[in-house]
C-alpha atoms as a PDB file:
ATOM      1  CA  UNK A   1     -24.694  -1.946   8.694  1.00  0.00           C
ATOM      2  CA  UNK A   2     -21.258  -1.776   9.037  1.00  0.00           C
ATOM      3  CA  UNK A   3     -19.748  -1.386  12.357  1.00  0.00           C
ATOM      4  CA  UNK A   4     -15.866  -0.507  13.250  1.00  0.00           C
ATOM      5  CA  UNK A   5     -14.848  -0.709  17.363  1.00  0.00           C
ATOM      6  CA  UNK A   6     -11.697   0.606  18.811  1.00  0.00           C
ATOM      7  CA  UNK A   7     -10.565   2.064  22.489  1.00  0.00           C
ATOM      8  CA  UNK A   8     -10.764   5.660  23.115  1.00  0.00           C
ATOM      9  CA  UNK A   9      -7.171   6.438  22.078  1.00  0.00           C
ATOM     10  CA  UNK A  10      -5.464   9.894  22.967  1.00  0.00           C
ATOM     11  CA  UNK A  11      -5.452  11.869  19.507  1.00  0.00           C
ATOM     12  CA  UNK A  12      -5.627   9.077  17.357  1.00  0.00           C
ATOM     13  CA  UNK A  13      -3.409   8.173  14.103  1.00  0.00           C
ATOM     14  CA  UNK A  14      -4.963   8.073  10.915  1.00  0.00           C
ATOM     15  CA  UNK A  15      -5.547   4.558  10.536  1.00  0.00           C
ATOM     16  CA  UNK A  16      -8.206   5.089  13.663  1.00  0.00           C
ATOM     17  CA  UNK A  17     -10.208   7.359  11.973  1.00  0.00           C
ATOM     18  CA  UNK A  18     -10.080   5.611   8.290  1.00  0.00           C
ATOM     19  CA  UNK A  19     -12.045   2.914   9.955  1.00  0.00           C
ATOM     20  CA  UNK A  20     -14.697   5.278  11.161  1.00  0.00           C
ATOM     21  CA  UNK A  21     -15.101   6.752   7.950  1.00  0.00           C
ATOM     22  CA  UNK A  22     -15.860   3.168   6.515  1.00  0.00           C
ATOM     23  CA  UNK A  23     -18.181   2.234   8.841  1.00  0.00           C
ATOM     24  CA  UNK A  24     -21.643   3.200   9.590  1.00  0.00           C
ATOM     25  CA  UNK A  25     -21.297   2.636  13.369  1.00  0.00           C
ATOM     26  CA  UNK A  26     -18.032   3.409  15.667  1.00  0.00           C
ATOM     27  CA  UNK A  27     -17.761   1.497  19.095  1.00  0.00           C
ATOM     28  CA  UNK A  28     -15.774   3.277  21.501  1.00  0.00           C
ATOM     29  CA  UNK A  29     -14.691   0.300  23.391  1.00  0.00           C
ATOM     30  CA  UNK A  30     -14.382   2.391  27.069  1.00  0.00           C
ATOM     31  CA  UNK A  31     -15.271  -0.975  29.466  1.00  0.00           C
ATOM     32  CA  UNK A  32     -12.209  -2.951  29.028  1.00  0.00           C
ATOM     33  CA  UNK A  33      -9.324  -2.583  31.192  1.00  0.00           C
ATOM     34  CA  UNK A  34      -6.377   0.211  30.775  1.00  0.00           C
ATOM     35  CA  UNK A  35      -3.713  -0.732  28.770  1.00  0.00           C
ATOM     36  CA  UNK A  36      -0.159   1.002  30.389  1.00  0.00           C
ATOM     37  CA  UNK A  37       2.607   2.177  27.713  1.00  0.00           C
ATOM     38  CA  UNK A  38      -0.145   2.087  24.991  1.00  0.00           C
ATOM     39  CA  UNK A  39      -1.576   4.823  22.979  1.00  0.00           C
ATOM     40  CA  UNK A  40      -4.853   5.099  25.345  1.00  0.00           C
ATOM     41  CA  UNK A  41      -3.207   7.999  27.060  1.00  0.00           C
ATOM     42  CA  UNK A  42      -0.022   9.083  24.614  1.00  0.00           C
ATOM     43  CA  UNK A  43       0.544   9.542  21.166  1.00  0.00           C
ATOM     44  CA  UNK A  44       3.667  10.432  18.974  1.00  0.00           C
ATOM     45  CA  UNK A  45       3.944  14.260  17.231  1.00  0.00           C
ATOM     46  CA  UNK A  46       7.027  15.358  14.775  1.00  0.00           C
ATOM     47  CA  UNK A  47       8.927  17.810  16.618  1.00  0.00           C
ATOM     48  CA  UNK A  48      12.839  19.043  15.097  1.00  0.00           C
ATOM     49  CA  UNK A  49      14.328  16.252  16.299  1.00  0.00           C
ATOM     50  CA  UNK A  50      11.897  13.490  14.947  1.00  0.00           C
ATOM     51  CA  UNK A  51       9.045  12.050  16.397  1.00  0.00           C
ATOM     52  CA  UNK A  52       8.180  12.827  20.391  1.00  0.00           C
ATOM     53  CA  UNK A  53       5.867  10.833  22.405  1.00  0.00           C
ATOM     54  CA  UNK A  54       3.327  13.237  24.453  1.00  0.00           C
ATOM     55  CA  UNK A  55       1.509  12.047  27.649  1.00  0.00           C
ATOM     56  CA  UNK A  56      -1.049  12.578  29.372  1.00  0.00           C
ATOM     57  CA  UNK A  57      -0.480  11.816  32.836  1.00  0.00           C
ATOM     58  CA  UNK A  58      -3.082   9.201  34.505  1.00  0.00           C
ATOM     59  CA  UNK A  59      -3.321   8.154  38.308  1.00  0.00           C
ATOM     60  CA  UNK A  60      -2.027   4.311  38.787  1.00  0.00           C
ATOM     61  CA  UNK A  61      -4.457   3.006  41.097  1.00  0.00           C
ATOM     62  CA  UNK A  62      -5.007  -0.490  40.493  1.00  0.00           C
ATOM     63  CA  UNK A  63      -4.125  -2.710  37.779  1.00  0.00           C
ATOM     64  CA  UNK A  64      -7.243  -3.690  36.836  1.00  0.00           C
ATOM     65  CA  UNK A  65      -8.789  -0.548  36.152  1.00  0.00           C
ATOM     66  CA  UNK A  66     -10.736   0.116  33.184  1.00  0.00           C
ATOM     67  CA  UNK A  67     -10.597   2.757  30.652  1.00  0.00           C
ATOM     68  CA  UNK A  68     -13.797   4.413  31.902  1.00  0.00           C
ATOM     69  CA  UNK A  69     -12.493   4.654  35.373  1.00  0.00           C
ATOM     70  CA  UNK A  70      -8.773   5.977  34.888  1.00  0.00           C
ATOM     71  CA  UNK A  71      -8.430   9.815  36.302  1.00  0.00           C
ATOM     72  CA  UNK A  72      -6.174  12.090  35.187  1.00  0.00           C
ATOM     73  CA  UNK A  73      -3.502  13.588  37.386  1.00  0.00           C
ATOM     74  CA  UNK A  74      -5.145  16.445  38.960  1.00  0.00           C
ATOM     75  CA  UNK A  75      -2.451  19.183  38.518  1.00  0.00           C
ATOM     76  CA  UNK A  76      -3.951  21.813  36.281  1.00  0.00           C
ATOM     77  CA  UNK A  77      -2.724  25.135  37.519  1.00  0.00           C
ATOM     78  CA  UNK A  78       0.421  24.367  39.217  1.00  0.00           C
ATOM     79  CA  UNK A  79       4.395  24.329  39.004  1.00  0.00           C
ATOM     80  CA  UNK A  80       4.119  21.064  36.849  1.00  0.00           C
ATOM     81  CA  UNK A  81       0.907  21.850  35.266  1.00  0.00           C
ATOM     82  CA  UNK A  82       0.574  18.690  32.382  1.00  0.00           C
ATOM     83  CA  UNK A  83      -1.974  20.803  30.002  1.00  0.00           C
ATOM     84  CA  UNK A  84      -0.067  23.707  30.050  1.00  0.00           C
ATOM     85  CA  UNK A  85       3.227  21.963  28.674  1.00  0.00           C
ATOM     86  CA  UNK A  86       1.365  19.623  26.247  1.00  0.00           C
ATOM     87  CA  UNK A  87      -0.166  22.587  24.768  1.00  0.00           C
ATOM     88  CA  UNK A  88       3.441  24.070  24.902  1.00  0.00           C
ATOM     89  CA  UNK A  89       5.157  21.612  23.043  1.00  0.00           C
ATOM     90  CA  UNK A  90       2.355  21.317  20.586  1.00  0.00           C
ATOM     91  CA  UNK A  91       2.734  24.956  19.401  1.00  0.00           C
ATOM     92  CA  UNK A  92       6.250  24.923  19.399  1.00  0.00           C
ATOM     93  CA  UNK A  93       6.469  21.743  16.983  1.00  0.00           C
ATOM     94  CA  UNK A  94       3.823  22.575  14.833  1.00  0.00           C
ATOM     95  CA  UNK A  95       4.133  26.577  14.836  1.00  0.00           C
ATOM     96  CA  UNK A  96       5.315  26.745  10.987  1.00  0.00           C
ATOM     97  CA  UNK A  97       2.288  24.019   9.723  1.00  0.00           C
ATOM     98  CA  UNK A  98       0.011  26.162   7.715  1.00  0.00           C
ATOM     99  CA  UNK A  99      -2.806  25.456   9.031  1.00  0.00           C
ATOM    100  CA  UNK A 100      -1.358  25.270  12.851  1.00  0.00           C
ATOM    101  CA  UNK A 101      -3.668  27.836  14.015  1.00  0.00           C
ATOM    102  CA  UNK A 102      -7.081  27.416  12.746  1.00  0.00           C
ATOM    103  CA  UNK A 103      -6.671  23.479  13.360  1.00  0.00           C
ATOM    104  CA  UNK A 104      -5.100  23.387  16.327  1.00  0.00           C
ATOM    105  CA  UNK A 105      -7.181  26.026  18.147  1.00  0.00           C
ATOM    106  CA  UNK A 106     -10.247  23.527  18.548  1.00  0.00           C
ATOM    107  CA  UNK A 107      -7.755  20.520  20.252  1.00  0.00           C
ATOM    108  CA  UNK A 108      -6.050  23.052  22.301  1.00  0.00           C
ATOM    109  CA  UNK A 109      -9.038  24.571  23.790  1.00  0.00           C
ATOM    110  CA  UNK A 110     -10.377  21.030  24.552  1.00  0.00           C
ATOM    111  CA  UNK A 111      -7.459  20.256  26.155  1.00  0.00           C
ATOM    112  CA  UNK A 112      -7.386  23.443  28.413  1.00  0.00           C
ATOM    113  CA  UNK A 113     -11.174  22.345  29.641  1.00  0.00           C
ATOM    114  CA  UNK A 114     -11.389  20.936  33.333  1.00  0.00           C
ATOM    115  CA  UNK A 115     -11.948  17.621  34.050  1.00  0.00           C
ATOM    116  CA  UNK A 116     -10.139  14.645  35.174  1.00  0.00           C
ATOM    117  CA  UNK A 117     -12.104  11.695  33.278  1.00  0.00           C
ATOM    118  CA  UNK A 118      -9.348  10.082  30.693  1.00  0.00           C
ATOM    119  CA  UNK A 119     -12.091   8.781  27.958  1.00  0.00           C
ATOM    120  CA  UNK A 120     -14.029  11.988  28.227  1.00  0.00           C
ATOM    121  CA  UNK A 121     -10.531  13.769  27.465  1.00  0.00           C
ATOM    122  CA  UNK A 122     -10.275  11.098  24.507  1.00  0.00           C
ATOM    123  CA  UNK A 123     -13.742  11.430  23.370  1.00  0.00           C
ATOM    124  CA  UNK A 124     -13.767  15.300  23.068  1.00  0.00           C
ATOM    125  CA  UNK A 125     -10.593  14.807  20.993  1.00  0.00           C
ATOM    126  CA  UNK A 126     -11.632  12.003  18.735  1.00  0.00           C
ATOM    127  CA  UNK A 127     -14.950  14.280  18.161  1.00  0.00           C
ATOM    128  CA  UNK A 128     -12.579  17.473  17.565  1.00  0.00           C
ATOM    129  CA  UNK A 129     -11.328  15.532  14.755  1.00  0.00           C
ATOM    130  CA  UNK A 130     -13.896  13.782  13.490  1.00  0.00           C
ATOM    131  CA  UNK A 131     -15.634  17.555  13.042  1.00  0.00           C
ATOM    132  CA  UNK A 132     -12.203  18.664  11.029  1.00  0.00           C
ATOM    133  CA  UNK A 133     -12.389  15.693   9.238  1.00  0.00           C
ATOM    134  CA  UNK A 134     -15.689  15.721   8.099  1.00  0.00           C
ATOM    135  CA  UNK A 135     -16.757  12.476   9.387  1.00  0.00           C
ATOM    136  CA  UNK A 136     -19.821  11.902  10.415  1.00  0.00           C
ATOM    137  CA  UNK A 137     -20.685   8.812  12.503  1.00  0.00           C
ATOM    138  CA  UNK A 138     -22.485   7.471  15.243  1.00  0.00           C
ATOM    139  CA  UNK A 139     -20.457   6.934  18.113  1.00  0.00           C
ATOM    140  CA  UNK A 140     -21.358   4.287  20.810  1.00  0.00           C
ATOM    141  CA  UNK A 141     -19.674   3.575  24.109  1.00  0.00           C
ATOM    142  CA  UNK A 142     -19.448   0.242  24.681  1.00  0.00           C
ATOM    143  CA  UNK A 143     -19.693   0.786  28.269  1.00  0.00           C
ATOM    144  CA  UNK A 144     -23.402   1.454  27.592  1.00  0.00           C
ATOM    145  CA  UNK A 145     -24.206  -1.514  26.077  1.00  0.00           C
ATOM    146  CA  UNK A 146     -23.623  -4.157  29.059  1.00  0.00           C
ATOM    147  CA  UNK A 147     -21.383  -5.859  27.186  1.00  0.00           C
ATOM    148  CA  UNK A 148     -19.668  -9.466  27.827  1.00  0.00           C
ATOM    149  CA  UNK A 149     -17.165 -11.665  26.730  1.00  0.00           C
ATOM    150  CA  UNK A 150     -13.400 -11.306  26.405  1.00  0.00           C
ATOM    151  CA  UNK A 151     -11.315 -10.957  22.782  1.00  0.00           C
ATOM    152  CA  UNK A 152     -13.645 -12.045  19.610  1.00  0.00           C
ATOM    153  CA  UNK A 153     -16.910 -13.097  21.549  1.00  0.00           C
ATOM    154  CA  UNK A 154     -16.635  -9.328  22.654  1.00  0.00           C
ATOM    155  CA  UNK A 155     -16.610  -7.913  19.366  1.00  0.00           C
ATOM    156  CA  UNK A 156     -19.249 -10.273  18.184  1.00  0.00           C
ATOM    157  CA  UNK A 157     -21.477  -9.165  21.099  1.00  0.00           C
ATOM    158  CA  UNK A 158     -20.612  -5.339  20.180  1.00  0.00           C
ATOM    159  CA  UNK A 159     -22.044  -6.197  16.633  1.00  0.00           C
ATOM    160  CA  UNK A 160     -25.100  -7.677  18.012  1.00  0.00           C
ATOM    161  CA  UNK A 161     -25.915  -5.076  20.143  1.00  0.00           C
ATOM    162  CA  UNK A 162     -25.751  -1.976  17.523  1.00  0.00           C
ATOM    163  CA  UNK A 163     -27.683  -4.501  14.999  1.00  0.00           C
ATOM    164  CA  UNK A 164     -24.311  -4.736  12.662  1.00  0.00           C
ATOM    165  CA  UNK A 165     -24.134  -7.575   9.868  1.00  0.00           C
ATOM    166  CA  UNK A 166     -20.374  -6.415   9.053  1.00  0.00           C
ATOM    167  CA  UNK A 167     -17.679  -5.977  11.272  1.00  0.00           C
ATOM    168  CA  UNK A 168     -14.717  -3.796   9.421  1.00  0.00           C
ATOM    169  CA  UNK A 169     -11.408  -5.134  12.012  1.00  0.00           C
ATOM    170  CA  UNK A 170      -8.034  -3.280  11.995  1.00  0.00           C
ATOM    171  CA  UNK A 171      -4.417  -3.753  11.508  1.00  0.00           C
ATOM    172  CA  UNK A 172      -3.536  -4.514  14.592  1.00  0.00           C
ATOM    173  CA  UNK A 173      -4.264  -7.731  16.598  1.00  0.00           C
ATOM    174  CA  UNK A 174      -7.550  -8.510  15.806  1.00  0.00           C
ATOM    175  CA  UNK A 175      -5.366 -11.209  13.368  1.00  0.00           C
ATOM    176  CA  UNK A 176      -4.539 -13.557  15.684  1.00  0.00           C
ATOM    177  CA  UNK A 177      -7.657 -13.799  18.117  1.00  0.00           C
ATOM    178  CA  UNK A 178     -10.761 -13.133  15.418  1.00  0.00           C
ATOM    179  CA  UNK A 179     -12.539 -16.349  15.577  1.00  0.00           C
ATOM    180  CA  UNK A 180     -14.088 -15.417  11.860  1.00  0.00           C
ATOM    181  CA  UNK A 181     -16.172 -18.936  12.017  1.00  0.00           C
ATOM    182  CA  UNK A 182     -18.514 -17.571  15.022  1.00  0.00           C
ATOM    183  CA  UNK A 183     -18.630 -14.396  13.353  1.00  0.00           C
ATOM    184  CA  UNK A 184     -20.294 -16.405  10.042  1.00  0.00           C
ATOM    185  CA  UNK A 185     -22.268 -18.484  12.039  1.00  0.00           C
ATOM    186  CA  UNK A 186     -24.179 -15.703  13.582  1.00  0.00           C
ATOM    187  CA  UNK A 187     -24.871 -13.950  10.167  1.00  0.00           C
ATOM    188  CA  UNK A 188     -21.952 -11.236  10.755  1.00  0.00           C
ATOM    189  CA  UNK A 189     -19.429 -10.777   7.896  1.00  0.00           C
ATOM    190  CA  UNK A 190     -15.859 -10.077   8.761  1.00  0.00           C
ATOM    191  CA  UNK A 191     -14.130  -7.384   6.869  1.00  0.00           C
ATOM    192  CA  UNK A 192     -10.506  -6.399   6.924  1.00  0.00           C
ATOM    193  CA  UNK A 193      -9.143  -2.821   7.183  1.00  0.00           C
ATOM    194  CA  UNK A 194      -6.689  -2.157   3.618  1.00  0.00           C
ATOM    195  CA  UNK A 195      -5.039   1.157   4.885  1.00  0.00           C
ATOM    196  CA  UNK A 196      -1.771   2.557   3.054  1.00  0.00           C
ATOM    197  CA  UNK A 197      -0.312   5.371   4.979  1.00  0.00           C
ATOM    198  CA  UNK A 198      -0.162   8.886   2.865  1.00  0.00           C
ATOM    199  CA  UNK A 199       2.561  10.877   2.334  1.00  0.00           C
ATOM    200  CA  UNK A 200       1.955  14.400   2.672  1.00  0.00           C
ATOM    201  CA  UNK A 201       3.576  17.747   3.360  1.00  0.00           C
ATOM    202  CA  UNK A 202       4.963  17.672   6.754  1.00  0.00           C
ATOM    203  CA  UNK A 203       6.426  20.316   8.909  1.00  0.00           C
ATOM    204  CA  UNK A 204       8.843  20.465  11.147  1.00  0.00           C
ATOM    205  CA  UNK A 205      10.620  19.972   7.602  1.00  0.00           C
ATOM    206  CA  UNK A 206      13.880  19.685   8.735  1.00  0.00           C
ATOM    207  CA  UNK A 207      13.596  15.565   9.342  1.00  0.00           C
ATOM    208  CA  UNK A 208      12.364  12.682   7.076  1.00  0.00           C
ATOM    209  CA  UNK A 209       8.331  11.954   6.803  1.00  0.00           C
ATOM    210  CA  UNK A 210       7.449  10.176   9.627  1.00  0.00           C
ATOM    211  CA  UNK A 211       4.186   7.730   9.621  1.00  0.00           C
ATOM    212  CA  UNK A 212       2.156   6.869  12.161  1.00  0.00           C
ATOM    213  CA  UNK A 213       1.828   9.988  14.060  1.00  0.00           C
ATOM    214  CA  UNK A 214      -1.924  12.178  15.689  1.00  0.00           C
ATOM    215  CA  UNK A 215      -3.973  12.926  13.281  1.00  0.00           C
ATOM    216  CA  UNK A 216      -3.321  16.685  14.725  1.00  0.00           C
ATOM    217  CA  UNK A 217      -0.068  16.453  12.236  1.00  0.00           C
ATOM    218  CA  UNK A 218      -2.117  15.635   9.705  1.00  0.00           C
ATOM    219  CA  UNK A 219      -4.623  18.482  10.194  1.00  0.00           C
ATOM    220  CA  UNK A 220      -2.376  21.268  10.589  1.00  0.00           C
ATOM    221  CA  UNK A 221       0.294  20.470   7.335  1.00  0.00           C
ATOM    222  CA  UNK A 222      -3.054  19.903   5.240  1.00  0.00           C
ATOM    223  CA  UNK A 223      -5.951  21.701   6.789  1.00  0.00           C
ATOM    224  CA  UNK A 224      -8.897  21.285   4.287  1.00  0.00           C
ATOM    225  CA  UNK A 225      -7.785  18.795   2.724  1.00  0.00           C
ATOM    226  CA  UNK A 226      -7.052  15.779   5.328  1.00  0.00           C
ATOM    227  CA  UNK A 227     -10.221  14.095   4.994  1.00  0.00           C
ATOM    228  CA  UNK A 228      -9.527  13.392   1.812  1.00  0.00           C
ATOM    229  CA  UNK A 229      -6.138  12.267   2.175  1.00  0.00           C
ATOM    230  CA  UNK A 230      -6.935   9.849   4.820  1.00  0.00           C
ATOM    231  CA  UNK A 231      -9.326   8.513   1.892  1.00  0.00           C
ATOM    232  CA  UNK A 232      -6.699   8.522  -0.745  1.00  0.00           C
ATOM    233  CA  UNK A 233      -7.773  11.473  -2.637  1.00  0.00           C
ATOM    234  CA  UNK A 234      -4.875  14.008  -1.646  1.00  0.00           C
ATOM    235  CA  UNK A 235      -5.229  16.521  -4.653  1.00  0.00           C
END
């Protein structure tokens, strides 16, 4: 079984969800602490003048805090209401997309829903997607696994609690702190993430392509057809 572990990102790029679709098991990794100026609570959407970060405003408490406990600003409804202009900006960047309004609906209603939990904000959305994606997984939260270690002996202990012999790691840093010998040792293959970002029809179409942007982008310039090209079948 083939297991793939990530934090609960805020509308995820594609590369998050081309490692769920590998694996047979997703770990959203919700214990660890908050990372600030990350991607846990933003994420970057084309708008006419290139790509835009938007934010979703969190409550700086302590530094320590973990993902599971970060809150949300608790605004809805007022002058400066944070849903309201997210939801704004998303329908005034993506309003020409052809598939802006039967793909976006689903993310804007989730993002209208009460609540002031940041990973159950992240989940609904990574969910939303997974649904318009076709991808079917089970989803674990590593927060209900009592979970220890720091870095590789946390993944390790992620794989050992699901009952994974293959561990499918990312692009990102897992490179310079995977100790693959442990992994070995304890029966656990390590296998590396080969992801080449597609090229597809992207509105606003006024600026270049632009990589690395939500999945939403994806789903409203190709609809139908996004699971596929996150797979490498586009036609």
């Amino acid at each position: 079984m083939i297991m793939a572990a990530h934090q609960p990102n805020f509308l995820p790029w594609l590369g998050f969800f081309d490692r769920m679709r590998q694996a047979d098991v997703f770990v959203i990794v919700d214990h660890v602490q908050f990372e600030r100026q990350n991607y846990q609570n933003r994420v970057l959407i084309k708008t006419d003048g290139g790509p835009r970060w938007i934010t979703v405003p969190v409550q700086q408490r302590a530094r320590e805090e973990t993902i599971l406990e970060k809150r949300i600003c608790a605004d809805a409804g007022g002058k400066h209401d944070w849903r309201r202009r997210l939801s704004r900006t998303l329908e005034q960047s993506y309003a020409r997309a052809p598939h802006f309004k039967e793909y976006a609906r689903p993310f804007l209603e989730q993002l209208s829903a009460p609540g002031e939990s940041l990973v159950e904000l992240n989940v609904r959305m990574i969910e939303t997607a997974m649904r318009s994606l076709g991808i079917e997984k089970r989803l674990v939260r590593s927060s209900t696994l009592a979970i220890t270690g720091a870095k590789s002996d946390m993944v390790l202990n992620l794989c050992k609690a699901v009952g994974a012999d293959a561990y499918l790691a990312g692009l990102g840093g897992s490179h310079q702190y995977l100790d693959e010998a442990a992994f070995k040792e304890a029966g656990v293959e390590v296998r590396w993430q080969r992801f080449e970002h597609p090229v597809y029809p992207q509105e606003p179409s006024v600026v270049p392509f632009a990589p690395g942007l939500s999945v939403i982008d994806l789903l409203v310039n190709c609809g139908p057809r996004s699971g596929s090209v996150i797979a490498g079948r586009p036609s």
